[in-house]
Protein backbone atom coordinates (compact mmCIF):
# COMPACT_ATOMS: atom_id res chain seq x y z
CA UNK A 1 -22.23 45.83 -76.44
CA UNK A 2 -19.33 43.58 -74.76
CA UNK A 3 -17.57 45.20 -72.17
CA UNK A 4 -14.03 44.12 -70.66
CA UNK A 5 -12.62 44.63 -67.28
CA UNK A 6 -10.15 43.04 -65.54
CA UNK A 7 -11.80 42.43 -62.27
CA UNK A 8 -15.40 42.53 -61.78
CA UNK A 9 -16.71 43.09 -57.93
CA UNK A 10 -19.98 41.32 -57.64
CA UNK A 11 -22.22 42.78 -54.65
CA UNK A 12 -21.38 46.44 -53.32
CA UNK A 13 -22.01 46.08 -50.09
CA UNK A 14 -18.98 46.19 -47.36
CA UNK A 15 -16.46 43.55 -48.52
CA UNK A 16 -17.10 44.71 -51.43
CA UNK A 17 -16.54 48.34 -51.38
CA UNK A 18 -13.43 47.43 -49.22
CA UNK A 19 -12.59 45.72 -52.33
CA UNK A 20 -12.91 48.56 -54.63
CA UNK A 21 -10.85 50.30 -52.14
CA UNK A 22 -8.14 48.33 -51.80
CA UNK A 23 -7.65 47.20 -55.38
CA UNK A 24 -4.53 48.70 -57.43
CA UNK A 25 -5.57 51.63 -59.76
CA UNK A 26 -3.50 49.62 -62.68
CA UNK A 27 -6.39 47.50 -62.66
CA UNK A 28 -9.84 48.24 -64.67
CA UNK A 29 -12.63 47.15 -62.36
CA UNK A 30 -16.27 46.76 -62.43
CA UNK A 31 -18.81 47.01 -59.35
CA UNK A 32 -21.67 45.20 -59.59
CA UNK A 33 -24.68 46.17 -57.63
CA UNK A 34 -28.45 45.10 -57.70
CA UNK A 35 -29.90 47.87 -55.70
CA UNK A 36 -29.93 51.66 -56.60
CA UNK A 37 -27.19 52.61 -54.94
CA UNK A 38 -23.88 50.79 -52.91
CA UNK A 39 -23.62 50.76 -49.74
CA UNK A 40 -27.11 50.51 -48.18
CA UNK A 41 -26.51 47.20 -46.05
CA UNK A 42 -24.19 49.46 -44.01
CA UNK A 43 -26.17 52.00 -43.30
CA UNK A 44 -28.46 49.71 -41.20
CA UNK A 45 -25.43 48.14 -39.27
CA UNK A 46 -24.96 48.77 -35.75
CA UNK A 47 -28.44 50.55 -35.23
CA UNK A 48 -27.67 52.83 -37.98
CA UNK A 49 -24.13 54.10 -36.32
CA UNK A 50 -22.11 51.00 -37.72
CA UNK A 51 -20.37 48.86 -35.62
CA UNK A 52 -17.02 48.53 -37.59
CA UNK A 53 -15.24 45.92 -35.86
CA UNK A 54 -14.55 45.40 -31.94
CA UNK A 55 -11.69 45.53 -29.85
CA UNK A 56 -12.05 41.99 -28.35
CA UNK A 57 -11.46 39.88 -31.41
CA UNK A 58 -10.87 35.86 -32.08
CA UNK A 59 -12.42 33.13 -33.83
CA UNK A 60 -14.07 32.45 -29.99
CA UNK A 61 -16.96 34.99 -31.58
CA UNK A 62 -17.34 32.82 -34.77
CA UNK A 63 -19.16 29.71 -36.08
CA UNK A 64 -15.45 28.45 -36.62
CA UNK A 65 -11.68 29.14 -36.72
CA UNK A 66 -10.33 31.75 -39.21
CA UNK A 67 -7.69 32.89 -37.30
CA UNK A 68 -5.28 32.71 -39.89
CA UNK A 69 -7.12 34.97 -42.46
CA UNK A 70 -6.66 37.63 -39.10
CA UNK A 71 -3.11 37.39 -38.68
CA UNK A 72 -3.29 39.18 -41.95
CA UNK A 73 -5.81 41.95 -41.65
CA UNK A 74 -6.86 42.13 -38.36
CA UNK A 75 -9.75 44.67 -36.03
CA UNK A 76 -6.86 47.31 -35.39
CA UNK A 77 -5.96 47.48 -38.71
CA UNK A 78 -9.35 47.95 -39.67
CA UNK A 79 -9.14 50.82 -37.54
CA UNK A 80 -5.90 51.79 -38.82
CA UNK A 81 -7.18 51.82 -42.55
CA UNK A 82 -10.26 54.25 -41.89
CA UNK A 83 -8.20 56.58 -40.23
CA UNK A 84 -6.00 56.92 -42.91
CA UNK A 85 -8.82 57.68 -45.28
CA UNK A 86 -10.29 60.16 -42.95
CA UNK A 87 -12.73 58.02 -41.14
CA UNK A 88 -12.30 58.92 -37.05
CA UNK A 89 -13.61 56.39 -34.93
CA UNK A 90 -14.10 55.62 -30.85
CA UNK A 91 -14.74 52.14 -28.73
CA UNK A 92 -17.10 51.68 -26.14
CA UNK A 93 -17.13 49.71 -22.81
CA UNK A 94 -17.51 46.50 -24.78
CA UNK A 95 -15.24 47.19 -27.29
CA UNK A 96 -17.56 48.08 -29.82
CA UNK A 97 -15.91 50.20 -32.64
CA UNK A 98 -17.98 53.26 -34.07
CA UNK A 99 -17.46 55.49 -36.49
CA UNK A 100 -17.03 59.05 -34.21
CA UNK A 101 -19.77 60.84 -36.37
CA UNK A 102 -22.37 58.07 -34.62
CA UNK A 103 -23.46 58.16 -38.01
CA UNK A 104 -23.52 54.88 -40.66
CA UNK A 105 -23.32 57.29 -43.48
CA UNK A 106 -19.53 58.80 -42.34
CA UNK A 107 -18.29 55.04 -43.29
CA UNK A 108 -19.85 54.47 -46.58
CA UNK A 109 -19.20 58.05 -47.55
CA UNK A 110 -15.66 57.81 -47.09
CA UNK A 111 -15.36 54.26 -48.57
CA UNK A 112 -17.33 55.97 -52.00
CA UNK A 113 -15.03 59.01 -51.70
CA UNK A 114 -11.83 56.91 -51.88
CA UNK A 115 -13.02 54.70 -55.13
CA UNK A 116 -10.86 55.90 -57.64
CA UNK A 117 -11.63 56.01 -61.15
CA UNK A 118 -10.23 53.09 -62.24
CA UNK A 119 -14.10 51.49 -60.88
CA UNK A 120 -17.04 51.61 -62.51
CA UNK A 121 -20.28 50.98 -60.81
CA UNK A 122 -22.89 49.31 -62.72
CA UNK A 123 -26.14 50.29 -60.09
CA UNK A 124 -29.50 48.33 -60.55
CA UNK A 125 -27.47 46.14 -62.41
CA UNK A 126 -27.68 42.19 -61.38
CA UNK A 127 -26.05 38.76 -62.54
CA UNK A 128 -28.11 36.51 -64.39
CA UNK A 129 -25.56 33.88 -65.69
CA UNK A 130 -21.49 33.36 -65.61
CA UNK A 131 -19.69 31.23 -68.19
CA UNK A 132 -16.03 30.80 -67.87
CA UNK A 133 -13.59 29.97 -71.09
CA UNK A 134 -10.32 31.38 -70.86
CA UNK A 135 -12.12 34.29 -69.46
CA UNK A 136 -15.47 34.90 -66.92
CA UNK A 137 -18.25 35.85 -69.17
CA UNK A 138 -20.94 37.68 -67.12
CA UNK A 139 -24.53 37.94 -68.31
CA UNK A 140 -26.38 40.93 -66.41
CA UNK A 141 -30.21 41.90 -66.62
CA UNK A 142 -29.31 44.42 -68.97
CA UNK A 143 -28.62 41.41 -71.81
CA UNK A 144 -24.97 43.20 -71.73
CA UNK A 145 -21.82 40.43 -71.84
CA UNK A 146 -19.10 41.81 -69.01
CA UNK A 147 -16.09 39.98 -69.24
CA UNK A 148 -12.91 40.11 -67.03
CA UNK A 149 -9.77 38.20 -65.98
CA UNK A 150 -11.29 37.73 -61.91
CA UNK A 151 -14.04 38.19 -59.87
CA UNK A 152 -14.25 38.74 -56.67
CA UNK A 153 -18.13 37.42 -55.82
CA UNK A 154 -19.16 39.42 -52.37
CA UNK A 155 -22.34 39.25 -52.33
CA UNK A 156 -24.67 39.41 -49.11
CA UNK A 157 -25.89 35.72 -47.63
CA UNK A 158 -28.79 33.69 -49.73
CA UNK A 159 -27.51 34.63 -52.94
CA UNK A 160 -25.08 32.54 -55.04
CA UNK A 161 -27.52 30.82 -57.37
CA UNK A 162 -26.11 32.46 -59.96
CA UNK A 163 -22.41 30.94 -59.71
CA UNK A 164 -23.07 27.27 -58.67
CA UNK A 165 -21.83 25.99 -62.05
CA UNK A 166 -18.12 27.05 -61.16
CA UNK A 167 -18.09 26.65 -57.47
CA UNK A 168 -20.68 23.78 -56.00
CA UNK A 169 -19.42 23.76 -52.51
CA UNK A 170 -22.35 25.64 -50.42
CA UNK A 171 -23.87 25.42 -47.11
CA UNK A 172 -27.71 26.13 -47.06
CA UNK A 173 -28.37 29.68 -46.18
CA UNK A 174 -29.98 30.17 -42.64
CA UNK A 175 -31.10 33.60 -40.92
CA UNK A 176 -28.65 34.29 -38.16
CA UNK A 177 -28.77 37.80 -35.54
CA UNK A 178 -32.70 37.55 -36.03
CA UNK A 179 -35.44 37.65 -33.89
CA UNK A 180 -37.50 34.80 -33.07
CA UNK A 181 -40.89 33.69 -33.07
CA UNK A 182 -42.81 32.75 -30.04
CA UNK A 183 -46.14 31.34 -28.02
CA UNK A 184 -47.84 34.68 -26.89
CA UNK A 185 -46.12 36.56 -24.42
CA UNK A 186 -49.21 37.77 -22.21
CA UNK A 187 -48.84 41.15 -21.19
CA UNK A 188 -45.28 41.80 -22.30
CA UNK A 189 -45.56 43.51 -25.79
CA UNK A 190 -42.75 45.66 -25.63
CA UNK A 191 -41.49 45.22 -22.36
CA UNK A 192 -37.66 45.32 -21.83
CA UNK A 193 -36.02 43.30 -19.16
CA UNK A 194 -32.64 44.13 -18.93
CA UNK A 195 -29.57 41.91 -17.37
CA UNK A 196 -31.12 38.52 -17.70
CA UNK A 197 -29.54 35.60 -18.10
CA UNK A 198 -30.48 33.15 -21.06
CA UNK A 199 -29.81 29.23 -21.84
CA UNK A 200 -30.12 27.11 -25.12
CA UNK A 201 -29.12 23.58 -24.71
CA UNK A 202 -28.62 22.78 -28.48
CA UNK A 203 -27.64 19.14 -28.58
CA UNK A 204 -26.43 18.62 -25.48
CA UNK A 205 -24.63 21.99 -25.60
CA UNK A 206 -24.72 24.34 -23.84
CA UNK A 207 -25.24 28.11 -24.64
CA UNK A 208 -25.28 31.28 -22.26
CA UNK A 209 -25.84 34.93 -22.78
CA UNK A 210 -26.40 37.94 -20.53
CA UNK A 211 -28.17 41.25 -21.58
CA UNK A 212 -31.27 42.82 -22.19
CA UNK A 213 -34.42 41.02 -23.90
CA UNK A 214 -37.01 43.09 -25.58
CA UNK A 215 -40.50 41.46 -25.98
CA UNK A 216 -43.02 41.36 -28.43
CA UNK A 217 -46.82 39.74 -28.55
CA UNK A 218 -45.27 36.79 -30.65
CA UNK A 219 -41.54 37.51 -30.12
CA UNK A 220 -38.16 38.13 -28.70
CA UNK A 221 -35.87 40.32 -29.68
CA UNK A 222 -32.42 42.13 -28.76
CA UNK A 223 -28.72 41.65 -28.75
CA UNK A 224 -28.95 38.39 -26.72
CA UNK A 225 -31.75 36.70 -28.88
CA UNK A 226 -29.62 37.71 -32.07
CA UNK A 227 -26.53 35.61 -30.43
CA UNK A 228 -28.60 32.37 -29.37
CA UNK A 229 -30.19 32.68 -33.02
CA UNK A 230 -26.57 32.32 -34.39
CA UNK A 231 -26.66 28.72 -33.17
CA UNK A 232 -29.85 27.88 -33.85
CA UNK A 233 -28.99 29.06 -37.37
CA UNK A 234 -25.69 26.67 -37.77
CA UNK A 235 -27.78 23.61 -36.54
CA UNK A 236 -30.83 24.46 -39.31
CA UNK A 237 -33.14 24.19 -35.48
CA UNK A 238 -34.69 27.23 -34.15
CA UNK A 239 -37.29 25.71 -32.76
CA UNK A 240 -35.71 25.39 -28.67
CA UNK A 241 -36.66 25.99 -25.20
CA UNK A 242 -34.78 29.01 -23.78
CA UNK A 243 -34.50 29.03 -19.91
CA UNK A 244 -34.12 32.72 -18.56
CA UNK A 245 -32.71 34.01 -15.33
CA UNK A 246 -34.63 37.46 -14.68
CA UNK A 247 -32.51 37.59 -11.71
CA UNK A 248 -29.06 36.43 -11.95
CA UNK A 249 -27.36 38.75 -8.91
CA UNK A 250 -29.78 36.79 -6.30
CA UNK A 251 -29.91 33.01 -5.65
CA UNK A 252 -33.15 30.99 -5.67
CA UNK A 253 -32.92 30.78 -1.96
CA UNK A 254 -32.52 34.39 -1.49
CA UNK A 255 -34.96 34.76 -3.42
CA UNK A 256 -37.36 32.57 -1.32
CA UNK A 257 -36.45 34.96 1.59
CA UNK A 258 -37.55 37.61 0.21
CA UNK A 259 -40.53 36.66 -1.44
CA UNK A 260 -41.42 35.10 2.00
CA UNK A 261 -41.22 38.37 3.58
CA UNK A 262 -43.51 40.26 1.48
CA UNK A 263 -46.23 37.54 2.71
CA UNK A 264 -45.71 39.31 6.04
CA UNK A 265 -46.29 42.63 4.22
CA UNK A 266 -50.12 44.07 4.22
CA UNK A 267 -49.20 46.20 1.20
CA UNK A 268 -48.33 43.32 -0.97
CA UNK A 269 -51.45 41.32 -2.66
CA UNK A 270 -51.72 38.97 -6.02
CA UNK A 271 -52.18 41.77 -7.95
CA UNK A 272 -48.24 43.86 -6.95
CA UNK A 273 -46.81 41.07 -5.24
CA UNK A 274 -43.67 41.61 -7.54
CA UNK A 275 -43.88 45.38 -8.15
CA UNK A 276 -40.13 47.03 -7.21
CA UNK A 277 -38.69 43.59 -8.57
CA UNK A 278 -39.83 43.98 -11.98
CA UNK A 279 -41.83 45.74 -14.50
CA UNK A 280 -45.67 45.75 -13.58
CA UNK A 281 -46.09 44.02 -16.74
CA UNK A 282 -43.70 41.68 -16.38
CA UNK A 283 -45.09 41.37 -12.60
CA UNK A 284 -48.51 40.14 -13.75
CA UNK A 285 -46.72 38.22 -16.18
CA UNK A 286 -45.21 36.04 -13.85
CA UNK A 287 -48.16 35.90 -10.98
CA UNK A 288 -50.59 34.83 -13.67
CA UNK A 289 -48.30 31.96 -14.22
CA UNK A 290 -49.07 30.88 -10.65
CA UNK A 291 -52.76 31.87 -10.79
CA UNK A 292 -51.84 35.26 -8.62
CA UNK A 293 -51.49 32.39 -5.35
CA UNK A 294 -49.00 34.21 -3.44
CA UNK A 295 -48.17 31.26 -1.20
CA UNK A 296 -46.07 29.68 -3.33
CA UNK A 297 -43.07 30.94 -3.44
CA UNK A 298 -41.18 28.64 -4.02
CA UNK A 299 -42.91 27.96 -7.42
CA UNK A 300 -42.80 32.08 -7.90
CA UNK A 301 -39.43 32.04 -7.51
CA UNK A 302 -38.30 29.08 -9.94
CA UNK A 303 -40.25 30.69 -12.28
CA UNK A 304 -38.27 33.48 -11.80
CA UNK A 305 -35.28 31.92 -12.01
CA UNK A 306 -36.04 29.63 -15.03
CA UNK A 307 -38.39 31.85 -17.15
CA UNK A 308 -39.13 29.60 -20.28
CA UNK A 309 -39.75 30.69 -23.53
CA UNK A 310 -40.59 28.13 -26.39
CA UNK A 311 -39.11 29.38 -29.93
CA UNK A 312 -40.57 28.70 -33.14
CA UNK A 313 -38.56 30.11 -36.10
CA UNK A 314 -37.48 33.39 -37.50
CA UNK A 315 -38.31 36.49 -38.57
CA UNK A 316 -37.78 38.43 -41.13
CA UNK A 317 -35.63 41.05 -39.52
CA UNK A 318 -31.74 39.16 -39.67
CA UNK A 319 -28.72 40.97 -39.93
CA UNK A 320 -26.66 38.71 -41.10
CA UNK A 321 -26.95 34.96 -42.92
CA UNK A 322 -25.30 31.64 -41.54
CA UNK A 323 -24.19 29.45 -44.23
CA UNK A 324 -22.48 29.70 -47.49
CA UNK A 325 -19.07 28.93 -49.81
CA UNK A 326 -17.75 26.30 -47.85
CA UNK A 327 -14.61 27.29 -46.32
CA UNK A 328 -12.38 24.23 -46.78
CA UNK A 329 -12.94 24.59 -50.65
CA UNK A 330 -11.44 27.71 -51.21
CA UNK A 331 -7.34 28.64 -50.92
CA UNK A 332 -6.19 30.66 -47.98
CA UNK A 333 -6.34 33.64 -50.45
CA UNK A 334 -10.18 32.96 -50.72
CA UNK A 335 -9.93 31.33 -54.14
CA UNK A 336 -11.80 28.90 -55.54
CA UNK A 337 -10.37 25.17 -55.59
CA UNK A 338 -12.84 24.61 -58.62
CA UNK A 339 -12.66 27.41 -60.59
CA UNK A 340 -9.53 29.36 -60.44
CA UNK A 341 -9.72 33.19 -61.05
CA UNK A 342 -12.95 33.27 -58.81
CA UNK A 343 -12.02 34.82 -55.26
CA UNK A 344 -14.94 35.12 -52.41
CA UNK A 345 -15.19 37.66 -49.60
CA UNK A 346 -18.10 38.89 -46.91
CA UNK A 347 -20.98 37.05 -45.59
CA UNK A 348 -21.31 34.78 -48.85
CA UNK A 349 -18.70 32.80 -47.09
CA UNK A 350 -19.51 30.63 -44.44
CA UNK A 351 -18.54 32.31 -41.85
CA UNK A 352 -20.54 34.36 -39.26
CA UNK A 353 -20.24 35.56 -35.97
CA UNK A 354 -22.19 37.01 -33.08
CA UNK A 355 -22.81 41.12 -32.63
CA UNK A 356 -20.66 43.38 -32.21
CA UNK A 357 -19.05 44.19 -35.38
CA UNK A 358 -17.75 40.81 -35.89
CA UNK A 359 -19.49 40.74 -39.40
CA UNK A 360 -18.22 43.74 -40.30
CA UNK A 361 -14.53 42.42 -39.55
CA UNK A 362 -15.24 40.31 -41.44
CA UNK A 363 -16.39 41.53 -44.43
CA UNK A 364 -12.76 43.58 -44.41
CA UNK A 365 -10.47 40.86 -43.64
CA UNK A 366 -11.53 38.73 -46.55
CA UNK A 367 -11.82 41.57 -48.58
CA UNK A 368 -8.26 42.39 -47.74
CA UNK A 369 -7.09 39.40 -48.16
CA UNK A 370 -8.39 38.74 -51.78
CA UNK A 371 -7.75 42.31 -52.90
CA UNK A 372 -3.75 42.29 -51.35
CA UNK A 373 -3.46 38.94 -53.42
CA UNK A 374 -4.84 40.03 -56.58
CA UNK A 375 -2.59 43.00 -56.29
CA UNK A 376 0.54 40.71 -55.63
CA UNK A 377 -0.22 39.34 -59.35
CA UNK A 378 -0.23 42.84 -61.03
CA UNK A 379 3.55 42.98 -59.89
């Protein structure tokens, strides 16, 4: 049996719940979702507390400039909004927004509890084919014909197969905020080192982060991997050379000095020669790189100081996708140059940024900015 709507929400995830949210009530709408229930992406954001946005925002954190799209929705109205659905929220030192709760669940609970019920949620339910006429025909898995005036397509990264007949302008989907693939890392399964320094030089640019690495027998992980991934992701290349400073607060020469005195040292031998700098792990790490030969410091200490780690490609663990509906072919209200009608929002778009709730801002700007538009024509 044919169903009618006059907006259908593809993807229930955060830009599109936000969309369900924000949509007038004058409207019938549809939510589309393939998994069992909406919502589940954001339960794994931010550790499982959701990182809703961040205090420090500009297109400085982004693969490229959408400033304009946050001069109309921006991180503090974001905060703004949740709290005047109920949603209480606090910022850490870096500006990281969390719901107050600590608890992912708070935010997608109060974005289901404020659907109202003008939307109907189609769970399980997922797109095999749209047709447009004067209308969107949508075919789902359950051989059942929705049809509506718009839809808003916000689904997660990797997936617009379905929708390339009315809107060919995509960028190849890459893994972005992931962990990467290494040579072994002897000794260091599981080790955290924590404020290092890392460097990408991804043609002939240069890329810098500072935080903690977490390693794994084949691996790297953590916050700072997930941001150098981002570029590897936008260049297709994560195969790269990334140059760590396990010491950043002491100079090579300083360095020197002290590893100099600790020659003079009975107590010191191959085996702890670096024990009270690092990690023991991380210790014999380093002195087997230099055949435990404690006389050369000067070689222990570059390593130190330029710690390389050869990347290979990525796992299977990404947060977010880079890639997606090319930005330049849709309006400034997220619309589709080809196919009018057919708005875009979240991390189908091609844009993505680096952690910290970026994503997330994301995902409710453009969601805000298609919904407030769509709700400008029902006037």
């Amino acid at each position: 049996m044919d169903k009618t709507f006059d907006i259908v929400i593809i993807g229930g995830g955060a830009s599109g719940l936000f969309c369900a949210n924000l949509l007038s009530p004058a409207y019938k709408i549809a939510l589309i979702e393939k998994n069992d229930r909406v919502g589940k992406k954001i339960l794994a954001t931010g550790n499982g507390r959701c990182n809703l946005t961040n205090t420090d925002l500009s297109s400085n954190f982004y693969n490229q400039n959408i400033d304009k799209f946050f001069e109309v929705f921006n991180n503090f109205n974001t905060i703004d909004y949740f709290k005047s659905i109920g949603l209480l929220t606090y910022c850490d030192k870096e500006g990281r927004v969390y719901p107050i709760s600590n608890y992912a669940n708070s935010v997608l609970d109060i974005l289901r509890l404020n659907i109202q019920d003008n939307v109907t949620i189609f769970d399980n339910t997922f797109v095999t084919k749209i047709q447009k006429s004067n209308n969107f025909i949508i075919k789902t898995n359950s051989n059942e014909n929705i049809m509506c005036k718009y839809i808003i397509y916000a689904c997660g990264g990797n997936s617009c197969n379905e929708i390339v007949n009315l809107h060919k302008k995509i960028k190849p989907y890459k893994k972005s905020l992931v962990s990467l693939e290494t040579d072994e890392n002897v000794f260091l399964n599981n080790i955290r080192v924590n404020n290092v320094k890392a460097t990408i030089n991804i043609n002939d640019k240069i890329y810098t982060e500072t935080g903690e690495i977490l390693f794994k027998d084949n691996a790297v992980s953590g916050i700072m991997i997930f941001n150098l991934s981002s570029h590897m992701a936008r260049v297709n290349n994560y195969k790269q050379t990334i140059i760590l400073d396990l010491l950043p607060n002491i100079d090579k020469q300083q360095l020197i000095t002290i590893l100099q005195n600790r020659q003079n040292q009975k107590y010191f031998n191959a085996d702890n020669f670096l024990i009270g700098i690092f990690h023991s792990a991380l210790s014999k790490n380093i002195m087997k790189k230099v055949n435990f030969d404690t006389k050369n410091v000067e070689k222990i200490a570059n390593i130190i100081k330029n710690y390389e780690i050869c990347t290979h490609k990525p796992l299977n663990n990404e947060q977010v996708y880079s890639g997606g509906i090319i930005l330049d072919s849709l309006t400034d209200k997220l619309e589709s140059k080809q196919t009018p009608d057919l708005f875009f929002a979240g991390e189908c778009v091609d844009v993505d940024g680096v952690c910290g709730g970026y994503n997330l801002q994301w995902a409710w700007t453009s969601a805000y900015v298609v919904a407030n538009y769509i709700n400008s024509l029902n006037h």
